[in-house]
Protein backbone atom coordinates (compact mmCIF):
# COMPACT_ATOMS: atom_id res chain seq x y z
CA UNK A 1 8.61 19.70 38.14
CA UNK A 2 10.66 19.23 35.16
CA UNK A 3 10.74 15.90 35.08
CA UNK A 4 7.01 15.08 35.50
CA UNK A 5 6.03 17.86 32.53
CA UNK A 6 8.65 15.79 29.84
CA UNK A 7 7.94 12.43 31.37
CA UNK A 8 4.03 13.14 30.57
CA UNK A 9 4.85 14.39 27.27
CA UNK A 10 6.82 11.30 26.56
CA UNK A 11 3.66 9.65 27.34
CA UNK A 12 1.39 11.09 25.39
CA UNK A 13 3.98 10.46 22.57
CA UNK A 14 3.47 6.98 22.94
CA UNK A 15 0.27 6.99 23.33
CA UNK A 16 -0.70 8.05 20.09
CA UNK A 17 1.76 5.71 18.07
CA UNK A 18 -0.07 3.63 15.74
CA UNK A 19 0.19 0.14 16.16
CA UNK A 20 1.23 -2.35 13.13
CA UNK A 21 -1.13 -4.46 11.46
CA UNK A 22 -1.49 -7.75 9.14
CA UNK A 23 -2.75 -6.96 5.45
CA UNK A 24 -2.57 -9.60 2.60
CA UNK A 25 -1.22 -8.17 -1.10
CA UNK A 26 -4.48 -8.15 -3.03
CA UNK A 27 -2.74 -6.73 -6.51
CA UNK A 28 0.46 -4.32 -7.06
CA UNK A 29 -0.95 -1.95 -10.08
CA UNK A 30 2.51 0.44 -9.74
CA UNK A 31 5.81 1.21 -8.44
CA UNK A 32 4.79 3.50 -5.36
CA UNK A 33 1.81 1.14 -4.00
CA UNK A 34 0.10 -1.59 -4.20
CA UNK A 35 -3.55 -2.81 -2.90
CA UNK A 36 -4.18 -4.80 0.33
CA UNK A 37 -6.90 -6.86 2.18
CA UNK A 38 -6.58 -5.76 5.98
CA UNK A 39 -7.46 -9.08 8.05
CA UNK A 40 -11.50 -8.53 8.49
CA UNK A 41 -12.36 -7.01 5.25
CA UNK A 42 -13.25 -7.73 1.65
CA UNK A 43 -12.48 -4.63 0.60
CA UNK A 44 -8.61 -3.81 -0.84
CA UNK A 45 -7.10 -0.47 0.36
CA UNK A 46 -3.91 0.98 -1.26
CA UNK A 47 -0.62 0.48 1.09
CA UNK A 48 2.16 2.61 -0.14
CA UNK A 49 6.07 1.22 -0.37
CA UNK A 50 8.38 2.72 1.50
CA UNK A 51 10.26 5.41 -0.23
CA UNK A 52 13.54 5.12 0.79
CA UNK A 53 13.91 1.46 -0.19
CA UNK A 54 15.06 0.75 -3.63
CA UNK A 55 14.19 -2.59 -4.16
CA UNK A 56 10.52 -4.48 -2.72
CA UNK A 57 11.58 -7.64 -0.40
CA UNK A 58 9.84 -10.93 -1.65
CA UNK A 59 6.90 -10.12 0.89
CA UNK A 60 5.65 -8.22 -1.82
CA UNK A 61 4.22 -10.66 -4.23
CA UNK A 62 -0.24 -11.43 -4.63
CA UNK A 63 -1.32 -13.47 -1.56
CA UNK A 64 1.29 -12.79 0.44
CA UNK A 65 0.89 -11.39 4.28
CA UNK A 66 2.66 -7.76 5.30
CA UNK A 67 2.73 -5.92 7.85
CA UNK A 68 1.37 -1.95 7.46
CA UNK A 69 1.41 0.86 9.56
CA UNK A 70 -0.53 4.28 8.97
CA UNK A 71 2.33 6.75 8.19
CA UNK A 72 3.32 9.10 11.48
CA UNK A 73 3.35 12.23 9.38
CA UNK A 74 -0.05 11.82 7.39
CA UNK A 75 -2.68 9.42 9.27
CA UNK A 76 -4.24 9.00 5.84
CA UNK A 77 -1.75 6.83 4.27
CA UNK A 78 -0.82 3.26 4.98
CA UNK A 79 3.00 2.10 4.57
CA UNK A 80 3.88 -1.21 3.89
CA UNK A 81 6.75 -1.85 6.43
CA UNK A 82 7.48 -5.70 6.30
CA UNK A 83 6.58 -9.02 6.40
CA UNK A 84 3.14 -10.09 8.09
CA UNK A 85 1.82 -13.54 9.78
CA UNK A 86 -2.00 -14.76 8.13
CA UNK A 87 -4.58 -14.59 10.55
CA UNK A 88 -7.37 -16.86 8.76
CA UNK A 89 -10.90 -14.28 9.59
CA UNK A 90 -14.22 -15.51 8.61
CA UNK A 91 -15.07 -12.17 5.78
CA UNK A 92 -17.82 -12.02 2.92
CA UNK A 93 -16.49 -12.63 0.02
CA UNK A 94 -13.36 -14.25 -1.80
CA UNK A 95 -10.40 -13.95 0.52
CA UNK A 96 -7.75 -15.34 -2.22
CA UNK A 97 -7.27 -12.83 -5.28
CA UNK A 98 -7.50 -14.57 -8.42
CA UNK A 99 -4.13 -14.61 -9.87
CA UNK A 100 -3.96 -14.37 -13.88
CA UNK A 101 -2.33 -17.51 -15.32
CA UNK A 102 -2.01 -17.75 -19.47
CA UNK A 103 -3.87 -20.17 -21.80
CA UNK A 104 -1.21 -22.52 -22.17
CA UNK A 105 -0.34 -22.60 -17.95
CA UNK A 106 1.52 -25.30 -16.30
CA UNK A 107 -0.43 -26.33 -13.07
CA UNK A 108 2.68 -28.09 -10.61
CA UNK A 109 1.20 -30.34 -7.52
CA UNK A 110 -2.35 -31.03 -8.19
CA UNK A 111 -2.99 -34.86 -7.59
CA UNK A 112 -5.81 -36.73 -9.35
CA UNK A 113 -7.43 -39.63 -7.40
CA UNK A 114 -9.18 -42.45 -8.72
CA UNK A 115 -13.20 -42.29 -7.21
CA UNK A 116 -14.80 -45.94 -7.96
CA UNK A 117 -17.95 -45.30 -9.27
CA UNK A 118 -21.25 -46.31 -7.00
């Protein structure tokens, strides 16, 4: 009897783990978080950094994918927990976030092409 009462406990465990998801790094506005666009939504929700890291990984840069999870202890917060794969979604709105480049930028590996005119 034993068995089958920690067995279904073990279960139910599992069953309520949540499962990772894709996000893309919309802006990073401070140390502790940053914003992200969760594949299927224009809107950017704030993704905490891991606390006991003392360093962010390169994943964390504007535009780039990473993986979240909402945090076991408090259901209301999202973690950022690693890197993340794009999953291209049709979504209203501007997918990209505008990135902030000075007046006197350097653009690297745009081509012009020569259009004869008609």
């Amino acid at each position: 009897m034993s068995r089958k009462i920690i067995r279904d406990r073990m279960q139910r465990a599992a069953d309520h783990t949540p499962r990772p998801f894709n996000a893309q790094v919309y802006d990073i506005p401070s140390r502790e978080y940053c914003r992200v666009l969760v594949h299927g939504s224009a809107n950017p929700v704030v993704a905490y950094f891991t606390r006991n890291v003392h360093h962010r990984g390169d994943e964390i840069k504007v535009g780039n994918a990473v993986l979240c999870q909402y945090k076991l202890g408090n259901r209301g917060q999202i973690e950022v927990i690693g890197h993340g794969t794009i999953v291209p979604t049709p979504i209203a709105g501007s997918p990209i976030p505008v990135i902030p480049t000075g007046p006197d930028a350097i653009l690297t590996g745009c081509q012009v092409l020569a259009i004869p005119p008609m």
